[in-house]
N, C-alpha and C. Protein backbone atom coordinates (compact mmCIF):
# COMPACT_ATOMS: atom_id res chain seq x y z
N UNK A 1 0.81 -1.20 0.00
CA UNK A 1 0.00 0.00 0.00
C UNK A 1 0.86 1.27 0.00
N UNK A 2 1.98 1.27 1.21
CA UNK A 2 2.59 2.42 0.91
C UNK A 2 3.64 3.23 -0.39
N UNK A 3 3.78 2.04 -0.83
CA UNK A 3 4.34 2.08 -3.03
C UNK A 3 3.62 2.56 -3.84
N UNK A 4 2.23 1.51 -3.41
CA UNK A 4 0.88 2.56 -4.32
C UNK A 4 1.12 4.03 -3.90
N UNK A 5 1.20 4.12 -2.72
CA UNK A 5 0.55 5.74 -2.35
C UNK A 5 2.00 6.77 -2.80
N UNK A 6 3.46 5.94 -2.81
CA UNK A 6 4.61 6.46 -2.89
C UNK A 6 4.18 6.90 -4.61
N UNK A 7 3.55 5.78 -5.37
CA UNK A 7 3.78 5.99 -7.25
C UNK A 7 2.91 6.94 -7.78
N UNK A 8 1.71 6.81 -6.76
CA UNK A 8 0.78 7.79 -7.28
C UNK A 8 1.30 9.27 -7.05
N UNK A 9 2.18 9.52 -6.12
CA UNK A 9 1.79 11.03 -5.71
C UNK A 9 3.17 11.81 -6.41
N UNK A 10 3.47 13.00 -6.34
CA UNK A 10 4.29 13.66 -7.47
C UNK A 10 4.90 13.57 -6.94
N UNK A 11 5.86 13.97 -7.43
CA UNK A 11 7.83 13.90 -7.28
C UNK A 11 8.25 15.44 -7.03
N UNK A 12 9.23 15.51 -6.86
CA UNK A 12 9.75 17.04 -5.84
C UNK A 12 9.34 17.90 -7.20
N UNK A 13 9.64 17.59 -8.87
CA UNK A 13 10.06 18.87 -9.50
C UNK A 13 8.35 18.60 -10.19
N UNK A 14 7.80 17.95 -10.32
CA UNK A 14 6.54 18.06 -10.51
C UNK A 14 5.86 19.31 -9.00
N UNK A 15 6.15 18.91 -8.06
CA UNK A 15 5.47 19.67 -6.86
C UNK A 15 6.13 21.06 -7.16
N UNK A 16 7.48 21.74 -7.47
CA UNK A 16 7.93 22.55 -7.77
C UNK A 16 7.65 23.12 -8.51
N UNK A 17 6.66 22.39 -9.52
CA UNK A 17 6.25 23.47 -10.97
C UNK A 17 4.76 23.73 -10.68
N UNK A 18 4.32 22.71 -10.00
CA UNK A 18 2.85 23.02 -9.35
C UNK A 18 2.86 24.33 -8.59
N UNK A 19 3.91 24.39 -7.48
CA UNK A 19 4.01 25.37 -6.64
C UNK A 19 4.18 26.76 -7.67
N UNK A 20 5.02 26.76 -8.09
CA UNK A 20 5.22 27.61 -9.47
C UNK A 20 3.88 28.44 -9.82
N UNK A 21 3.29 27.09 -10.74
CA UNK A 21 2.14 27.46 -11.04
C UNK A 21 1.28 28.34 -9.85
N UNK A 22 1.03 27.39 -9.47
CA UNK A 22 0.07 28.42 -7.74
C UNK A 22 0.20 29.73 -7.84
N UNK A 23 1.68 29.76 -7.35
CA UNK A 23 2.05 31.48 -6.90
C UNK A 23 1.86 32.11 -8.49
N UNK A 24 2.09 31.65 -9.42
CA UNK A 24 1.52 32.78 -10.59
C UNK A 24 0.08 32.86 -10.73
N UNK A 25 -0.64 32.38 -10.38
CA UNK A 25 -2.08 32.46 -10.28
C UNK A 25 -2.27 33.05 -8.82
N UNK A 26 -2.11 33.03 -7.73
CA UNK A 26 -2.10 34.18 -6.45
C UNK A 26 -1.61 35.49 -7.11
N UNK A 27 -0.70 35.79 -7.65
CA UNK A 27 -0.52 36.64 -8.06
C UNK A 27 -0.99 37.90 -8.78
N UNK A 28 -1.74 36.96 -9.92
CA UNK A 28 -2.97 37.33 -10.82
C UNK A 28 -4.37 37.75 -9.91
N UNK A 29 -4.23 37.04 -9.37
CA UNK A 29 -5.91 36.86 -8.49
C UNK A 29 -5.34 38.25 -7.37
N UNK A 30 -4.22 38.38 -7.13
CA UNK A 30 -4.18 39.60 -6.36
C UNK A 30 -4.17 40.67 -6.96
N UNK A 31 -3.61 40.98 -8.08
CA UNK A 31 -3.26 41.68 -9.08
C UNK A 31 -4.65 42.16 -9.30
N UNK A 32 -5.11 41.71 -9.82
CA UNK A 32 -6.81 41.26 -10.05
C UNK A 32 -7.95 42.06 -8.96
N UNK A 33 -7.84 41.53 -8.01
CA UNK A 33 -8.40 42.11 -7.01
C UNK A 33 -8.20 43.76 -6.38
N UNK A 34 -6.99 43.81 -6.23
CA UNK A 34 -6.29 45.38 -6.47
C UNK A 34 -6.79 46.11 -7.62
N UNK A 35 -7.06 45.67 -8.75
CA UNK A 35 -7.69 46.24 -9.31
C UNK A 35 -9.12 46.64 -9.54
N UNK A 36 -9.66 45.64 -8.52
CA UNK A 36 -11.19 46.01 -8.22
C UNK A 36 -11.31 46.88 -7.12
N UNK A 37 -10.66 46.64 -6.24
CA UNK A 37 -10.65 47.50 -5.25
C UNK A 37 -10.40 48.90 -5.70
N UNK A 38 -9.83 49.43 -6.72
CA UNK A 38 -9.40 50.61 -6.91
C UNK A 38 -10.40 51.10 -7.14
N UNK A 39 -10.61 50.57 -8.01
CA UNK A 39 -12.07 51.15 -8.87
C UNK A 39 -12.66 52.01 -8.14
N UNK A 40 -12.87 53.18 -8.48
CA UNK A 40 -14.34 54.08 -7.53
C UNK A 40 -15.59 54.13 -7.78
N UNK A 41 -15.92 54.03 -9.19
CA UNK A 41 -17.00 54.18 -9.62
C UNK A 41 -17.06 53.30 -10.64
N UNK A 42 -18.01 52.31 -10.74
CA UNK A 42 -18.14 51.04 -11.84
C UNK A 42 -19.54 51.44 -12.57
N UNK A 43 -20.30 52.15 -12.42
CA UNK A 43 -21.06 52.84 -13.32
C UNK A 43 -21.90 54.07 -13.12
N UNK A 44 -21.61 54.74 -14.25
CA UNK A 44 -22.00 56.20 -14.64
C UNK A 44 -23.09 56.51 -13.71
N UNK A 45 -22.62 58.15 -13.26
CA UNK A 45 -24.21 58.66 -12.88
C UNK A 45 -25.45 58.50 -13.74
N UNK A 46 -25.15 59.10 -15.65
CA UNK A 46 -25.98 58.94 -16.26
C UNK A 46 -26.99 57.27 -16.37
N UNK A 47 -25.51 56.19 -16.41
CA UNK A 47 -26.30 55.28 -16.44
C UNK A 47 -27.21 54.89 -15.11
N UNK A 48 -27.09 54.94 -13.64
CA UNK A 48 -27.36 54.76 -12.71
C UNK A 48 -28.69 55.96 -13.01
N UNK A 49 -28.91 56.65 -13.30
CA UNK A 49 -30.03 57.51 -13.46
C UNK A 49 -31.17 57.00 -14.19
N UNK A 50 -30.46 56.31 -15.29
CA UNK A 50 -31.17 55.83 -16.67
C UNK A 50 -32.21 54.68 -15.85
N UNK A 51 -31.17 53.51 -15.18
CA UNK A 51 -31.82 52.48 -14.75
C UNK A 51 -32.89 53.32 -13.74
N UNK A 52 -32.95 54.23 -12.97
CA UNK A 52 -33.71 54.49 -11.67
C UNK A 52 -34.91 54.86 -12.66
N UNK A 53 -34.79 55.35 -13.37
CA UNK A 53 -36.11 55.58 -14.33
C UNK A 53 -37.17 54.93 -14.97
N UNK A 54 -36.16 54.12 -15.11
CA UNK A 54 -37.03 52.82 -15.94
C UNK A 54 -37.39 51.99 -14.74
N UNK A 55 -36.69 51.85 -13.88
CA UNK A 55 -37.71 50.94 -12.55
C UNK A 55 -38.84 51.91 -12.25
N UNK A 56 -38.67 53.01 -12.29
CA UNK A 56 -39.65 53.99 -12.01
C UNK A 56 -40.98 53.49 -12.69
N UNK A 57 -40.47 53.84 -14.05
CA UNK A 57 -41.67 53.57 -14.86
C UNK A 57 -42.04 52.43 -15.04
N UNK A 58 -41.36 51.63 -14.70
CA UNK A 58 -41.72 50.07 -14.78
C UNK A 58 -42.88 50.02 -13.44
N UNK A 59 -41.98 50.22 -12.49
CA UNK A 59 -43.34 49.60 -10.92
C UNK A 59 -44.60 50.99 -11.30
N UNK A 60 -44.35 51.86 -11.77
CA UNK A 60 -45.81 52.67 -12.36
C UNK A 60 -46.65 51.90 -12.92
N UNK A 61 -45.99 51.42 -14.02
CA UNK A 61 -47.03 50.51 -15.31
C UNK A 61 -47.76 49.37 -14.05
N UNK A 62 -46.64 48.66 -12.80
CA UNK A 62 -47.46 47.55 -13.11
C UNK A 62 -48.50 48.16 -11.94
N UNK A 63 -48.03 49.08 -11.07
CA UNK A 63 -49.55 49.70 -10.33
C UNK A 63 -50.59 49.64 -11.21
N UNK A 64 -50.46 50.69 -12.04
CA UNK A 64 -51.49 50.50 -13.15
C UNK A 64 -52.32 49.85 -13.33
N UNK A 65 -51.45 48.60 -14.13
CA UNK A 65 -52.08 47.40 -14.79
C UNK A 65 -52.59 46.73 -13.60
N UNK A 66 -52.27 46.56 -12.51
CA UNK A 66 -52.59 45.69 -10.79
C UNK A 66 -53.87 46.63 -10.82
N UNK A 67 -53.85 47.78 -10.96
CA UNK A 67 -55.35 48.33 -10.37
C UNK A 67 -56.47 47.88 -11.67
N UNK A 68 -55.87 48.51 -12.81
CA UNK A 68 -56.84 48.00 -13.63
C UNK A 68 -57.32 46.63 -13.74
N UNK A 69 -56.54 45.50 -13.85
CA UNK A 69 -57.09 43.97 -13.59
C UNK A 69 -58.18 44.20 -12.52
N UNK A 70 -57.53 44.32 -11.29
CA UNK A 70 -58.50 44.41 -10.35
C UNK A 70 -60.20 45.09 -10.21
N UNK A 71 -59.79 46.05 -10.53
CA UNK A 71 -61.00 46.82 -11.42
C UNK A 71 -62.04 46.01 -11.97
N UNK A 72 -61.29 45.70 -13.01
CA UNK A 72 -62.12 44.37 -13.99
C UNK A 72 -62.35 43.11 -13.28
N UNK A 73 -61.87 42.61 -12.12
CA UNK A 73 -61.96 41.42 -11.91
C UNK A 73 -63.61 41.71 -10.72
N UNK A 74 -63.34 42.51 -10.14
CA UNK A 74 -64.55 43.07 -9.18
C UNK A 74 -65.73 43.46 -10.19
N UNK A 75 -65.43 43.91 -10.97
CA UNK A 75 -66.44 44.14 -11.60
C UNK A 75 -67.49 42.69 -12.37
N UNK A 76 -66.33 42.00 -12.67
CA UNK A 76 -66.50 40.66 -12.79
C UNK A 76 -67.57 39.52 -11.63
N UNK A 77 -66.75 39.92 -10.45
CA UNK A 77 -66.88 38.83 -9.55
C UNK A 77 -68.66 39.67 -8.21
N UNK A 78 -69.00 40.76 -9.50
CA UNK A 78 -70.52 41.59 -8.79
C UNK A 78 -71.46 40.57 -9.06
N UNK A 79 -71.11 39.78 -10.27
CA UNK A 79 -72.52 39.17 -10.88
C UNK A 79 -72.17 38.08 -10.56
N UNK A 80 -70.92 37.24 -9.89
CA UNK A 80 -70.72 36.04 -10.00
C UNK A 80 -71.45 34.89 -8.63
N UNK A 81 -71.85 34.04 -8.42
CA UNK A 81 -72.55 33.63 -7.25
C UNK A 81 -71.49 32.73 -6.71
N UNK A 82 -70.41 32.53 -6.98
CA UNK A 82 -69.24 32.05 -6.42
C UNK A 82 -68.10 33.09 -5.81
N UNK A 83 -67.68 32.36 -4.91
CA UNK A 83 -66.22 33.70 -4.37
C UNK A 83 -65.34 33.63 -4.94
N UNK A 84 -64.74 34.56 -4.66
CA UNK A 84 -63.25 35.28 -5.60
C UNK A 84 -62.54 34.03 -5.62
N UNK A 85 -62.09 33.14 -4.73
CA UNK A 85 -61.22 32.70 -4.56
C UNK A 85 -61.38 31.64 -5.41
N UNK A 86 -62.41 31.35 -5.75
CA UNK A 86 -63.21 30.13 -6.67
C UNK A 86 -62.96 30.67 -7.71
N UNK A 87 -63.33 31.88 -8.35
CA UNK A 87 -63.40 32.40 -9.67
C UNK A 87 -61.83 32.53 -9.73
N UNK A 88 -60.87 32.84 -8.68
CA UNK A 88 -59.38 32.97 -9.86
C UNK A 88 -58.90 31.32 -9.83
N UNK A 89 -59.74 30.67 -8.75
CA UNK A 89 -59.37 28.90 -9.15
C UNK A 89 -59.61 28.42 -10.53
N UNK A 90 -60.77 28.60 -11.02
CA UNK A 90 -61.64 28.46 -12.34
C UNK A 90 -60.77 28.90 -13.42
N UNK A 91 -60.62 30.02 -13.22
CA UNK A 91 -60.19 30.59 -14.51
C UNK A 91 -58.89 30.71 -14.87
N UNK A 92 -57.78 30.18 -13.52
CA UNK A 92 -56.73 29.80 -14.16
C UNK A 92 -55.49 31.29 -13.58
N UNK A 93 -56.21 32.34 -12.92
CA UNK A 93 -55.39 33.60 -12.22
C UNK A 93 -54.37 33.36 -10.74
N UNK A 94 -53.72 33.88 -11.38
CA UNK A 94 -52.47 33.76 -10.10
C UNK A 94 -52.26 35.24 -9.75
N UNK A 95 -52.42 35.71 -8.64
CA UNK A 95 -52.21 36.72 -8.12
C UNK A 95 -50.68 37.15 -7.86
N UNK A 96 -50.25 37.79 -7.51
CA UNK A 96 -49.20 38.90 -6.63
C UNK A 96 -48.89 38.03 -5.36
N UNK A 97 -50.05 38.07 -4.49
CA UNK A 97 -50.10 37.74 -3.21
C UNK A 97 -49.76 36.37 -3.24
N UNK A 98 -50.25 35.66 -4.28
CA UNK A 98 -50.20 34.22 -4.33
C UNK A 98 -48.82 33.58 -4.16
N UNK A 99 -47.46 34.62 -5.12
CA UNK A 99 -46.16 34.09 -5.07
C UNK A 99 -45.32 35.08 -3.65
N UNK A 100 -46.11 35.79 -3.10
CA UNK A 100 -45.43 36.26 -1.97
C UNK A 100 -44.58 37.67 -2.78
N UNK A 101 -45.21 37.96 -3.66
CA UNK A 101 -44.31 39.33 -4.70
C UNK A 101 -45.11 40.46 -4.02
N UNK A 102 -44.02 41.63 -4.19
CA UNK A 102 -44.21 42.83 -3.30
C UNK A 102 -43.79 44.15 -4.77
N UNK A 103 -44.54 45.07 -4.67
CA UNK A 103 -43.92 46.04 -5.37
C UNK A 103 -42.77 46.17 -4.85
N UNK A 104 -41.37 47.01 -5.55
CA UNK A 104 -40.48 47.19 -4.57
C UNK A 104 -40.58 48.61 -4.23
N UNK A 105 -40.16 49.06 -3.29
CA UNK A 105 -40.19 51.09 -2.81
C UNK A 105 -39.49 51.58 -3.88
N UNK A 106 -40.08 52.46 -3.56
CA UNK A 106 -40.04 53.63 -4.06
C UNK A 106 -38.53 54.11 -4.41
N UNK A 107 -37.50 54.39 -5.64
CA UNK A 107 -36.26 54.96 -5.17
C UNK A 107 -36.31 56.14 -4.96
C-alpha cells in the first residue's frame, strides 16, 4: 500500500512546478483584485439615473395594470354567485399575493 501511495503522488520537481504554477495564479488573483478594489465608480451617474427611471416607470405601469385587472376582476366577480377565490381557481389567475411578490419602494 505504501508504493501505491509512494507511485501515485508527485515527485519534488513536478510539486515545484505546481508550486510555481500556484504562486503565478495568487498573483494574478491579487493583481486582479487590487484592481477592483481601486475602482471608484463602476457605473456612470448617467447610467445609474437611466436604470432608476425605468424601474420607475416600470413599478408605475405595473400599479397601473394591478389596479386595472383588479377593477375588472370586481367588476367581474358583482354578478358572479361564487367567491373570488373560486373564480381565480376556475379561470386559471395567479395573483401577486399568491407568489409572496411585493412592489419594490419607491427609489
Amino acid at each position: 500500500p505504501e508504493l501505491k501511495d509512494l507511485n501515485s503522488s508527485m515527485t519534488t520537481p513536478e510539486m515545484a512546478r505546481e508550486m510555481e504554477e500556484l504562486r503565478k495564479d495568487c498573483a494574478s488573483y491579487t493583481e486582479k483584485l487590487e484592481r477592483i478594489k481601486s475602482a471608484t465608480n463602476h457605473v456612470t451617474p448617467e447610467e445609474k439615473e437611466r436604470v432608476c427611471s425605468q424601474q420607475k416607470l416600470y413599478c408605475k405601469e405595473w400599479r397601473r395594470r394591478k389596479r386595472m385587472a383588479t377593477e375588472l376582476l370586481e367588476a367581474i366577480l358583482e354578478g358572479y354567485p361564487k367567491s373570488k377565490k373560486q373564480f381565480f381557481e376556475e379561470v386559471g389567475i395567479e395573483t401577486d399575493e399568491d407568489h409572496n411578490v411585493t412592489l419594490p419602494a419607491a427609489v
